[in-house]
PDB file of N, CA and C in Angstrom:
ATOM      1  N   UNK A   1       3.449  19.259  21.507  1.00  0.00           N
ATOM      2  CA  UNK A   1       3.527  18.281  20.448  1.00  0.00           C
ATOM      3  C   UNK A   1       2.568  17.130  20.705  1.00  0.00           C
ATOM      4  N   UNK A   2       2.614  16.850  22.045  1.00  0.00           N
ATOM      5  CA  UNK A   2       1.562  15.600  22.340  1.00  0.00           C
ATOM      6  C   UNK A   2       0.115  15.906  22.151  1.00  0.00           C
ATOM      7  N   UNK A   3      -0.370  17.187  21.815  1.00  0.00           N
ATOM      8  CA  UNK A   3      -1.713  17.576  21.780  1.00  0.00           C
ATOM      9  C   UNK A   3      -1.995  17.750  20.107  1.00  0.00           C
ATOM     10  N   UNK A   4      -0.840  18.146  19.531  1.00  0.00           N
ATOM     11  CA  UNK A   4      -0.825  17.732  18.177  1.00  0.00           C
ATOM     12  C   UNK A   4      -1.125  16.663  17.706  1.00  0.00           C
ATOM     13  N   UNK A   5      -0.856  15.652  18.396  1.00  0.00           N
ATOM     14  CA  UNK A   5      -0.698  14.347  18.098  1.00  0.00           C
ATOM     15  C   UNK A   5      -2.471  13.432  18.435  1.00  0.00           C
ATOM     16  N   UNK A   6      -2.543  13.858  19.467  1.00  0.00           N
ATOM     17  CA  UNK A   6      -4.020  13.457  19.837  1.00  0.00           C
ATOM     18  C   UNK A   6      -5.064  14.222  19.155  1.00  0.00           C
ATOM     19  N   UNK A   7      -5.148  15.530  18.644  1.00  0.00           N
ATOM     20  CA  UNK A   7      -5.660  16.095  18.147  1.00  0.00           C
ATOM     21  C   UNK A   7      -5.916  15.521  16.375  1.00  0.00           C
ATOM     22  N   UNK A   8      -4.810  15.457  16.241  1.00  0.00           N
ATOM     23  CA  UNK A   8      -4.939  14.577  14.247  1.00  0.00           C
ATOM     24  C   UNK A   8      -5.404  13.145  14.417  1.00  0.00           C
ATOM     25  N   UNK A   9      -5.159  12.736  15.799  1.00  0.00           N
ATOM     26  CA  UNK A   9      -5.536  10.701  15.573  1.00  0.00           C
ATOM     27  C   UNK A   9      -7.059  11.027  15.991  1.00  0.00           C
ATOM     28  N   UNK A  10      -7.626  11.975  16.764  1.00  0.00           N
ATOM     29  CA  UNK A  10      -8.816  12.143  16.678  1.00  0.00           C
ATOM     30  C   UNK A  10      -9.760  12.958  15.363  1.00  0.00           C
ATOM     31  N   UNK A  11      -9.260  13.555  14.841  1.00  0.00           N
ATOM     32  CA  UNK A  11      -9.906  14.389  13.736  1.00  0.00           C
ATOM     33  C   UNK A  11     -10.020  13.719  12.176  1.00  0.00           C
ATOM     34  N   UNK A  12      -8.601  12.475  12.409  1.00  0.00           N
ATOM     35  CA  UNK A  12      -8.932  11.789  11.278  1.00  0.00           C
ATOM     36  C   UNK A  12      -9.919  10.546  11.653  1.00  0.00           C
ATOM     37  N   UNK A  13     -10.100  10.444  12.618  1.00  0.00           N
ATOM     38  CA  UNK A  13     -11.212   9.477  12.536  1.00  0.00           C
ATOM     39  C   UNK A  13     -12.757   9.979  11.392  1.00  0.00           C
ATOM     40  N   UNK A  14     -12.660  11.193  11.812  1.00  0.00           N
ATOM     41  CA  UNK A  14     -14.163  11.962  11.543  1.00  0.00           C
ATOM     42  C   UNK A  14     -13.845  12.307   9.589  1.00  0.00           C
ATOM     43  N   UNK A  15     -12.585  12.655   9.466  1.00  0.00           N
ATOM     44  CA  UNK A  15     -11.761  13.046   8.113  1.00  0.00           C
ATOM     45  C   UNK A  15     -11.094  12.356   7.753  1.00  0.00           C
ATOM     46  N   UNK A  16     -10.810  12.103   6.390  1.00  0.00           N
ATOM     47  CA  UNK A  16      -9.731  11.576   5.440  1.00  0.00           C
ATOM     48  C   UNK A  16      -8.126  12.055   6.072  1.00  0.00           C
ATOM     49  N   UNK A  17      -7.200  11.218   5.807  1.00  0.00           N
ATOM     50  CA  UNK A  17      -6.277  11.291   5.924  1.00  0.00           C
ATOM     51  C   UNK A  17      -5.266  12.957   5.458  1.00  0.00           C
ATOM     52  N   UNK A  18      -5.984  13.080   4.351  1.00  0.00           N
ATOM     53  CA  UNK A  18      -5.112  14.086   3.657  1.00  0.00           C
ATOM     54  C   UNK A  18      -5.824  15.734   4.275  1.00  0.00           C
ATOM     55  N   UNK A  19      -7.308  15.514   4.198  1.00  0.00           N
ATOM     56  CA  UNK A  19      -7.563  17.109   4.850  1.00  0.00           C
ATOM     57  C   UNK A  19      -7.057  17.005   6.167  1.00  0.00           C
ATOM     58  N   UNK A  20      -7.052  15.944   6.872  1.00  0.00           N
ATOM     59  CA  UNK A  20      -6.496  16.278   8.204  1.00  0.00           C
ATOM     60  C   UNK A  20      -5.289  16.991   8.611  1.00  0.00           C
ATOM     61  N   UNK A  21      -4.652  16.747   7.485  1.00  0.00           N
ATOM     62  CA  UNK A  21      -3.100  16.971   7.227  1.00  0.00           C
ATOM     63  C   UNK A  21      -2.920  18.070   6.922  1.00  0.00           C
ATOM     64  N   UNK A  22      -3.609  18.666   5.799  1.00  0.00           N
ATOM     65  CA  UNK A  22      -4.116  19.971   5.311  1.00  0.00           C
ATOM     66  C   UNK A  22      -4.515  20.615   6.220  1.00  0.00           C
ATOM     67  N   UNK A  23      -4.935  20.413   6.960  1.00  0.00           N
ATOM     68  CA  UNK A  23      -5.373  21.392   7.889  1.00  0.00           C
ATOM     69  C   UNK A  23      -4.625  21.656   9.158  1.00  0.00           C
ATOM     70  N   UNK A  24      -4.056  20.404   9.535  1.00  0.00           N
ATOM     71  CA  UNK A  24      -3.407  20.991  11.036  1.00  0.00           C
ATOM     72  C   UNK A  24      -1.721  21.116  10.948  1.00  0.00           C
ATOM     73  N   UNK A  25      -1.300  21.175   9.482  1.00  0.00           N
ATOM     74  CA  UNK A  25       0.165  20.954   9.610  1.00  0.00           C
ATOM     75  C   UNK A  25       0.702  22.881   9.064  1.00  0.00           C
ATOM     76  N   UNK A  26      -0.430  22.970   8.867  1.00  0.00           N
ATOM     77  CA  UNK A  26       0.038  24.738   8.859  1.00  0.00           C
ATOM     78  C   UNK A  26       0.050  25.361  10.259  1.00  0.00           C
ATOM     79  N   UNK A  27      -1.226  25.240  10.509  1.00  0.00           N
ATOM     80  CA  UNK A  27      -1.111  25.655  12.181  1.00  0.00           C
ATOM     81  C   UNK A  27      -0.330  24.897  13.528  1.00  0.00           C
ATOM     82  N   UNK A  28       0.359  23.897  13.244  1.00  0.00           N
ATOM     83  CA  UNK A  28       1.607  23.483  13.971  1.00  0.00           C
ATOM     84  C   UNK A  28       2.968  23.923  13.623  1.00  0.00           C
ATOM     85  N   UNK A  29       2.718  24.374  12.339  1.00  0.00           N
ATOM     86  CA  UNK A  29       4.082  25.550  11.930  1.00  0.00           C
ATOM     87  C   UNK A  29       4.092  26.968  12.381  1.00  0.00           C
ATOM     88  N   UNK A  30       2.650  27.328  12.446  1.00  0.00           N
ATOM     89  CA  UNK A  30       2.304  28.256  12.799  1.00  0.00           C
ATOM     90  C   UNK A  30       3.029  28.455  14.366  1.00  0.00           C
ATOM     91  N   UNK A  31       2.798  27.674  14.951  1.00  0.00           N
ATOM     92  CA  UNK A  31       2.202  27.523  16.376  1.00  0.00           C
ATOM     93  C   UNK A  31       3.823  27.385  16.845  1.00  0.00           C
ATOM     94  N   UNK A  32       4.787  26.250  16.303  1.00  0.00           N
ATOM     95  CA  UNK A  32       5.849  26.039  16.207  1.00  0.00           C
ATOM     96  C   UNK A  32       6.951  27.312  16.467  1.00  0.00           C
ATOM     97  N   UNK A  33       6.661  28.039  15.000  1.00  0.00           N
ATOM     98  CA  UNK A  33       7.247  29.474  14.708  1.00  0.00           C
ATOM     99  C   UNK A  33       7.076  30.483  15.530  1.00  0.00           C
ATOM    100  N   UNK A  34       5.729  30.262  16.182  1.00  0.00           N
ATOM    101  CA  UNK A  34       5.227  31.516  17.276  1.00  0.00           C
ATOM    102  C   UNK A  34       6.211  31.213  18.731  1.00  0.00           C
ATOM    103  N   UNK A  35       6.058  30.233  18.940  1.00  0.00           N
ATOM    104  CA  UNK A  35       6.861  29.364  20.309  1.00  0.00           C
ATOM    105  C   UNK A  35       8.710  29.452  19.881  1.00  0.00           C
ATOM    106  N   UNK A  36       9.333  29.981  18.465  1.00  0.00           N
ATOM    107  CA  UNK A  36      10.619  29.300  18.358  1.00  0.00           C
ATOM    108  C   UNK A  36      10.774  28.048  18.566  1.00  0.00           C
ATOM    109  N   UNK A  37      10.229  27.359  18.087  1.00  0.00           N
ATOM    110  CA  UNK A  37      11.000  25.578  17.790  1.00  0.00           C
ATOM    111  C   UNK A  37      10.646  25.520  16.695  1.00  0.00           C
ATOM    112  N   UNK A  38      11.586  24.438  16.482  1.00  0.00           N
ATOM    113  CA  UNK A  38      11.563  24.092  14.958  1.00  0.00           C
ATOM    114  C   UNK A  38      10.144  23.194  14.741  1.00  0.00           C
ATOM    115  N   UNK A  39       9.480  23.593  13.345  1.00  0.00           N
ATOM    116  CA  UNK A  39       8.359  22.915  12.916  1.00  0.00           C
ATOM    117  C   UNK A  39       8.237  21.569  12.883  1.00  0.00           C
ATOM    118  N   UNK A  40       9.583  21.479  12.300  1.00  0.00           N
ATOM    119  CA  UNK A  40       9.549  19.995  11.483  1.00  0.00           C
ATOM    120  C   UNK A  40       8.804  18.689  12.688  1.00  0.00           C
ATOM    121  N   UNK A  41       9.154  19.039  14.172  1.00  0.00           N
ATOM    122  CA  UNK A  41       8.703  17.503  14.853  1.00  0.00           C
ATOM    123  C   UNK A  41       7.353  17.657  15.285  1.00  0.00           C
ATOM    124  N   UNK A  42       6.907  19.166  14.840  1.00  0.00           N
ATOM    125  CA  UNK A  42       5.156  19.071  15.121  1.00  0.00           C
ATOM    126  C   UNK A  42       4.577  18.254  13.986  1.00  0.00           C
ATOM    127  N   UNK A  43       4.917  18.927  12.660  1.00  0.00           N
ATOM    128  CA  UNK A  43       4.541  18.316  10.977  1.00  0.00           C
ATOM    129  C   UNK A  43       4.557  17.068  10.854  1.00  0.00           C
ATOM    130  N   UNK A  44       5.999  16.337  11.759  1.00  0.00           N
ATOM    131  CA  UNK A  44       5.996  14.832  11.450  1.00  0.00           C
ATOM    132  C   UNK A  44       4.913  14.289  12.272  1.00  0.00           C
ATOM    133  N   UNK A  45       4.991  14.930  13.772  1.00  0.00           N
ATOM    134  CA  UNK A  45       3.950  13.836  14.682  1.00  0.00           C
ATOM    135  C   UNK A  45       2.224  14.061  14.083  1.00  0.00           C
ATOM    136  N   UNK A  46       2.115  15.293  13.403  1.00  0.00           N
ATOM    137  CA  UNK A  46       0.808  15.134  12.843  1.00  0.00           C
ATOM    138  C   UNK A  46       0.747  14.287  11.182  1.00  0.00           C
ATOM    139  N   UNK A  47       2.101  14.265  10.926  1.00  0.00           N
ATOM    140  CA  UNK A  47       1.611  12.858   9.858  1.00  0.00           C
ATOM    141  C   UNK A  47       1.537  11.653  10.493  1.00  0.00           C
ATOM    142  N   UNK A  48       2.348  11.200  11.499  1.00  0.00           N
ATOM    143  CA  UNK A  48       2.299   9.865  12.176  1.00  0.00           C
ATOM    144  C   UNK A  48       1.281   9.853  12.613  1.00  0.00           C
ATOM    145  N   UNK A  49       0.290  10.544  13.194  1.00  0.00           N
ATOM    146  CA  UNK A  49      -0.600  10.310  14.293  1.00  0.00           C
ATOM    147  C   UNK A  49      -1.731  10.517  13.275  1.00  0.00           C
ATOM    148  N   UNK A  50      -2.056  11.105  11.918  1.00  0.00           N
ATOM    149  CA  UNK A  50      -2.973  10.557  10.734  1.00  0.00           C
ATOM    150  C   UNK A  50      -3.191   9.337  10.307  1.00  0.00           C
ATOM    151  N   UNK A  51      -1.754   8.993   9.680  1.00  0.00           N
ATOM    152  CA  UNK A  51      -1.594   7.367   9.526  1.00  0.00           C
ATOM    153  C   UNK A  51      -1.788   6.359  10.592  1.00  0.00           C
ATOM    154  N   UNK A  52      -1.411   6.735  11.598  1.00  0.00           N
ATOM    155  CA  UNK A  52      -1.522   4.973  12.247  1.00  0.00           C
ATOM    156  C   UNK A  52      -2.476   5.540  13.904  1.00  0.00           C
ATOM    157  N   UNK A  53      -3.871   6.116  13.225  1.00  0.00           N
ATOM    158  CA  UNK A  53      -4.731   6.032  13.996  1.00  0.00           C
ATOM    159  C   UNK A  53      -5.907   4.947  13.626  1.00  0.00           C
ATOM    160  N   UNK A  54      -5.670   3.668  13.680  1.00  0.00           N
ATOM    161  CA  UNK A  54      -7.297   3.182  13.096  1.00  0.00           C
ATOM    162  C   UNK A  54      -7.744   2.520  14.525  1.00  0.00           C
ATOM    163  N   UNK A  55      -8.627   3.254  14.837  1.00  0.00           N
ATOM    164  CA  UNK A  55      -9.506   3.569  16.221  1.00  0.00           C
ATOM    165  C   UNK A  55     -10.962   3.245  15.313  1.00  0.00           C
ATOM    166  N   UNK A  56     -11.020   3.540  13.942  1.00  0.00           N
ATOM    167  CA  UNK A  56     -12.667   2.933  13.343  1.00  0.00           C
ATOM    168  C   UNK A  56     -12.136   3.145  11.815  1.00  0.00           C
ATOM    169  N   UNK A  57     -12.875   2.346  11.247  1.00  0.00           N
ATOM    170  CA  UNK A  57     -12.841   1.986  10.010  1.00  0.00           C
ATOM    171  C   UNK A  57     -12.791   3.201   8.805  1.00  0.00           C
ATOM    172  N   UNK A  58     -13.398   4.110   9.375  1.00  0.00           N
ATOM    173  CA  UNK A  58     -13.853   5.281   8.624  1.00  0.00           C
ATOM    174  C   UNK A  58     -12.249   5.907   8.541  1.00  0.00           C
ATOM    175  N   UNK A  59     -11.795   5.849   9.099  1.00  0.00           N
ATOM    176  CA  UNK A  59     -10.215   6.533   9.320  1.00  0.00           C
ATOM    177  C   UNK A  59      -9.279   6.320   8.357  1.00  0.00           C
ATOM    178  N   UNK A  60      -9.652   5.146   7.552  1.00  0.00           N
ATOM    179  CA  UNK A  60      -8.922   4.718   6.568  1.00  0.00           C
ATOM    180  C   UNK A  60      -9.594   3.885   5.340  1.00  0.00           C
ATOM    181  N   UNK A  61      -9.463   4.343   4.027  1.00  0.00           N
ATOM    182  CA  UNK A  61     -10.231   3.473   2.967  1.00  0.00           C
ATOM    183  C   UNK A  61      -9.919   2.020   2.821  1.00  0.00           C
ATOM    184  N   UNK A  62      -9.183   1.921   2.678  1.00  0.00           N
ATOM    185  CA  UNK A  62      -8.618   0.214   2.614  1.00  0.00           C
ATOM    186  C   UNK A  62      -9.454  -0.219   3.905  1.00  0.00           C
ATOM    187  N   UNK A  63      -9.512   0.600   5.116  1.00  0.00           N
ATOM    188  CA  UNK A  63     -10.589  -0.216   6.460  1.00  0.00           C
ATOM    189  C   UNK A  63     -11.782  -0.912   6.184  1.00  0.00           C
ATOM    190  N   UNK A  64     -12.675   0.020   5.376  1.00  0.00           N
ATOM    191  CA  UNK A  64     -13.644   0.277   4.931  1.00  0.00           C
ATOM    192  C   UNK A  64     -13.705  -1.043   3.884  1.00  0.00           C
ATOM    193  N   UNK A  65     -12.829  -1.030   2.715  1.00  0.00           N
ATOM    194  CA  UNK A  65     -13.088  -2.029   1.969  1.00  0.00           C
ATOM    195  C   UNK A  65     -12.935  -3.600   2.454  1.00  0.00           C
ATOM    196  N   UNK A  66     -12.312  -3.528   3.628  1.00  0.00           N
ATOM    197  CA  UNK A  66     -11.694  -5.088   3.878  1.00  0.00           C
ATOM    198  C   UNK A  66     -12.736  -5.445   4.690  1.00  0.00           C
ATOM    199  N   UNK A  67     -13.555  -4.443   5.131  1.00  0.00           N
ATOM    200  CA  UNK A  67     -14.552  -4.628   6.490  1.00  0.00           C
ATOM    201  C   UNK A  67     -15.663  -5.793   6.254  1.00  0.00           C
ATOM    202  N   UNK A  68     -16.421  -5.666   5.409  1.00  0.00           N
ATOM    203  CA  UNK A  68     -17.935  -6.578   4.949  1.00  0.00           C
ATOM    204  C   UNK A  68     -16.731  -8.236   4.594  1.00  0.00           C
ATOM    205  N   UNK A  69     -15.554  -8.224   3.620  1.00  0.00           N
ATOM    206  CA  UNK A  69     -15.248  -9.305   3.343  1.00  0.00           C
ATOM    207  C   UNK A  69     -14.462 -10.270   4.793  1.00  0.00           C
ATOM    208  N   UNK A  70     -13.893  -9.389   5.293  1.00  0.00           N
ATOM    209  CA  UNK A  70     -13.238  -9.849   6.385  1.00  0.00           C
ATOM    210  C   UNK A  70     -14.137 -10.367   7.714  1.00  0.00           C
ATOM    211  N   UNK A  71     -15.618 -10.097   7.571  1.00  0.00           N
ATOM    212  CA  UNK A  71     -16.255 -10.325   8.241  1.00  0.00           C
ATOM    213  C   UNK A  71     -15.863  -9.563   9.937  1.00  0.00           C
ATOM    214  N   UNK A  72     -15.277  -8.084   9.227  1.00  0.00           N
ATOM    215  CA  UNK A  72     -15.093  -7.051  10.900  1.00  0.00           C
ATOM    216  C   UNK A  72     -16.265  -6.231  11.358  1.00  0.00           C
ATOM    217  N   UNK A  73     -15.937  -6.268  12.097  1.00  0.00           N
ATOM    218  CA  UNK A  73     -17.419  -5.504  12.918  1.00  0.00           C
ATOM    219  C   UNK A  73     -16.558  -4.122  13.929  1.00  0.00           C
ATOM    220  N   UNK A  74     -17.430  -3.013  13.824  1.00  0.00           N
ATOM    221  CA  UNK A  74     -17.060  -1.832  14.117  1.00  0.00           C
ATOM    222  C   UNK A  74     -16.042  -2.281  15.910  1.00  0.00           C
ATOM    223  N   UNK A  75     -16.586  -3.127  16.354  1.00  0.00           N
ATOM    224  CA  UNK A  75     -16.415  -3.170  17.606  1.00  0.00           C
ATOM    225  C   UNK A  75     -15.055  -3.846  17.612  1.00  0.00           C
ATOM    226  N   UNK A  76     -14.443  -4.407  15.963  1.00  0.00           N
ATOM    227  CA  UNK A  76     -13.105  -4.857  15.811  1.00  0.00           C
ATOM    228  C   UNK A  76     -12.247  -3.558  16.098  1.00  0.00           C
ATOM    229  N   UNK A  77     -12.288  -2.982  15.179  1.00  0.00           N
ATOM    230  CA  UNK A  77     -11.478  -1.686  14.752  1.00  0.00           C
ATOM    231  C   UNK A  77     -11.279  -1.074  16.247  1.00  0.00           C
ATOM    232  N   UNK A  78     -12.321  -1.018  16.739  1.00  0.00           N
ATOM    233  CA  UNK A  78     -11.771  -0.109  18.173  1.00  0.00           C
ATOM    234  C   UNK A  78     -11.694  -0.906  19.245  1.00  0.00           C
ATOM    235  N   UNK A  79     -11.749  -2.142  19.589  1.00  0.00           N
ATOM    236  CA  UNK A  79     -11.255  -3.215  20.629  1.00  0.00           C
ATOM    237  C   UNK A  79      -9.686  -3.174  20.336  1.00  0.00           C
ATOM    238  N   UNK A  80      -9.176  -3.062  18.632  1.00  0.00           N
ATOM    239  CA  UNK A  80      -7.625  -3.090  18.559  1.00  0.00           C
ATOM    240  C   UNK A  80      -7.168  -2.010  18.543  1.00  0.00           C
ATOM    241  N   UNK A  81      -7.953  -0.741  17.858  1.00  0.00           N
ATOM    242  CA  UNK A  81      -7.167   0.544  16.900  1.00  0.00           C
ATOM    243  C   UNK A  81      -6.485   1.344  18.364  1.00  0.00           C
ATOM    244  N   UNK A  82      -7.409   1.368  19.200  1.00  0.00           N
ATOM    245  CA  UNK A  82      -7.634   2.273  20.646  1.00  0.00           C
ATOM    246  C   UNK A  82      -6.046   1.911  21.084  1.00  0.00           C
ATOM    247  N   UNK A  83      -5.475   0.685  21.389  1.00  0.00           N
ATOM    248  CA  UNK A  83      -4.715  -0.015  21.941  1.00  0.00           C
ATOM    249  C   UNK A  83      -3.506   0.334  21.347  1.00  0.00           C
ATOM    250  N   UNK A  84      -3.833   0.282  19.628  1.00  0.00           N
ATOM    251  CA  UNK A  84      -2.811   0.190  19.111  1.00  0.00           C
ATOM    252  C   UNK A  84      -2.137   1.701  18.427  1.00  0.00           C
ATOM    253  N   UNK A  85      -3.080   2.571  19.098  1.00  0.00           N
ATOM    254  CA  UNK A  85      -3.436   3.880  18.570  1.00  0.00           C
ATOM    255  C   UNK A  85      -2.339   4.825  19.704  1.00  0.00           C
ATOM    256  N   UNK A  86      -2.966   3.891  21.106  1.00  0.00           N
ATOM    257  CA  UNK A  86      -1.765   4.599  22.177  1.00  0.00           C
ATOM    258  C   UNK A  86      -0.212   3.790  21.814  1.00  0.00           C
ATOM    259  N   UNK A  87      -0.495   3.126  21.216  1.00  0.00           N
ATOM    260  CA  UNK A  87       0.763   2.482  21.020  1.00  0.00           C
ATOM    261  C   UNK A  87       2.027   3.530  20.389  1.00  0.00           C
ATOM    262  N   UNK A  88       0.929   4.030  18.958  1.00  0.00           N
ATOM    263  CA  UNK A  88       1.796   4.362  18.323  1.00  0.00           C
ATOM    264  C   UNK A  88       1.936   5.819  18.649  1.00  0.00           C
ATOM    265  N   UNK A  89       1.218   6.151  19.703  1.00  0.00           N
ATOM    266  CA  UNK A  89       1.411   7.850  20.303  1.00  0.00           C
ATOM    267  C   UNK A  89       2.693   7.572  21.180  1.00  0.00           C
ATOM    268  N   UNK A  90       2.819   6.500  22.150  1.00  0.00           N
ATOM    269  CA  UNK A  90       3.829   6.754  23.097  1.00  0.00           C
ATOM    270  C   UNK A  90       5.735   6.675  21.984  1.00  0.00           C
ATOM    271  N   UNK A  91       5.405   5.925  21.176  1.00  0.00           N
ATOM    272  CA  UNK A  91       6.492   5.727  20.191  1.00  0.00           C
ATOM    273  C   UNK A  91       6.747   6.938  19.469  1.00  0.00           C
ATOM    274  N   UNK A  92       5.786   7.331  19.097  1.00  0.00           N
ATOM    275  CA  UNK A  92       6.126   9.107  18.352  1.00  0.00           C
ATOM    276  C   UNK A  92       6.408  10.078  19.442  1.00  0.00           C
ATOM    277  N   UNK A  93       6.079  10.162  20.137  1.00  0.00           N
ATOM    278  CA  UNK A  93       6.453  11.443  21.508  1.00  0.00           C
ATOM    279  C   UNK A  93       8.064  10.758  22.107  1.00  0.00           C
ATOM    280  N   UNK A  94       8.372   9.498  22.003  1.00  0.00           N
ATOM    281  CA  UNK A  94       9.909   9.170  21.924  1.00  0.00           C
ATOM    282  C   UNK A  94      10.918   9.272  20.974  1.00  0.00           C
ATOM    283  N   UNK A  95      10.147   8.824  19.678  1.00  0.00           N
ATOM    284  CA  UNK A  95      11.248   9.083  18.561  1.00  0.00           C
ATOM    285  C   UNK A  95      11.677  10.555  17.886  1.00  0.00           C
ATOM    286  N   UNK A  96      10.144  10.759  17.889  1.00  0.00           N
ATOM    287  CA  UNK A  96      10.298  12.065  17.035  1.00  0.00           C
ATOM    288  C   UNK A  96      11.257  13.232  17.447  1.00  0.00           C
ATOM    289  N   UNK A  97      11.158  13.372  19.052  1.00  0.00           N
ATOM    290  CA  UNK A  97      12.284  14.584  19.552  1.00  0.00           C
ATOM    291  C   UNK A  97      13.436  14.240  19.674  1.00  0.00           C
ATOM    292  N   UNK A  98      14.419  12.942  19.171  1.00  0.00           N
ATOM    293  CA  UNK A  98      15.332  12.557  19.201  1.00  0.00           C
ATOM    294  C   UNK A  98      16.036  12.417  17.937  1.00  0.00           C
ATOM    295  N   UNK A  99      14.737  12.484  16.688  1.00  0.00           N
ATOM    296  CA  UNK A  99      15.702  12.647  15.494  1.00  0.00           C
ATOM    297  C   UNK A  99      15.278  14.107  15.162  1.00  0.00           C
ATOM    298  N   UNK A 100      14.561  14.560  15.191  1.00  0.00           N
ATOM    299  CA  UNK A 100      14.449  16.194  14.824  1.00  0.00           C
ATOM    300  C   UNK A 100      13.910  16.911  16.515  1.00  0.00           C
ATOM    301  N   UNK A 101      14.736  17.783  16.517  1.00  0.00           N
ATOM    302  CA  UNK A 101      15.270  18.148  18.405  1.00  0.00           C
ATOM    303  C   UNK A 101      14.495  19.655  17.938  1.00  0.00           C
ATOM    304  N   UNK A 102      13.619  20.081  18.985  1.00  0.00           N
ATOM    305  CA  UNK A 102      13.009  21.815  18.796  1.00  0.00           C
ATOM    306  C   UNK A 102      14.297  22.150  19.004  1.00  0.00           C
TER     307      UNK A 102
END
């Protein structure tokens, strides 16, 4: 599950939110189903780890638009996103197997 997880906060950097999703939440069911555990806490940690990766601007549209007015510079996004990116990995690899259990 934790490679799920690093795997989507890295791939949406490069991709939109939604193909990322599209793409790796079949093959964590897949992968899930092959292993016997239940899908559901791979599916969630690869939506959590889509959403609350902003490691760079590109990762998210609203980033992008606030960037030139807000006066951010690329070196914002990943001085905080990085930080706040493990943040929200160590919180999903705790919550997630405690409300939906393989």
């Amino acid at each position: 599950m934790d490679s799920s997880c690093a795997i989507a906060a890295v791939l949406t950097q490069v991709m939109s939110n939604t193909p990322t999703t599209l793409l790796l939440a079949p093959v964590m069911i897949q992968t899930a189903t092959a292993l016997h555990y239940n899908p559901i806490p791979f599916v969630v940690t690869v939506v959590v780890a889509v959403t609350a990766s902003p490691m760079t601007y590109i990762s998210h549209k609203v980033f992008l638009i606030i960037m030139r007015p807000g006066g951010y510079r690329y070196q914002d996004y990943a001085r905080l996103g990085v930080p706040l990116t493990i943040l929200f990995f160590a919180a999903t690899m705790l919550i997630v197997p405690r409300i939906w259990p393989f």
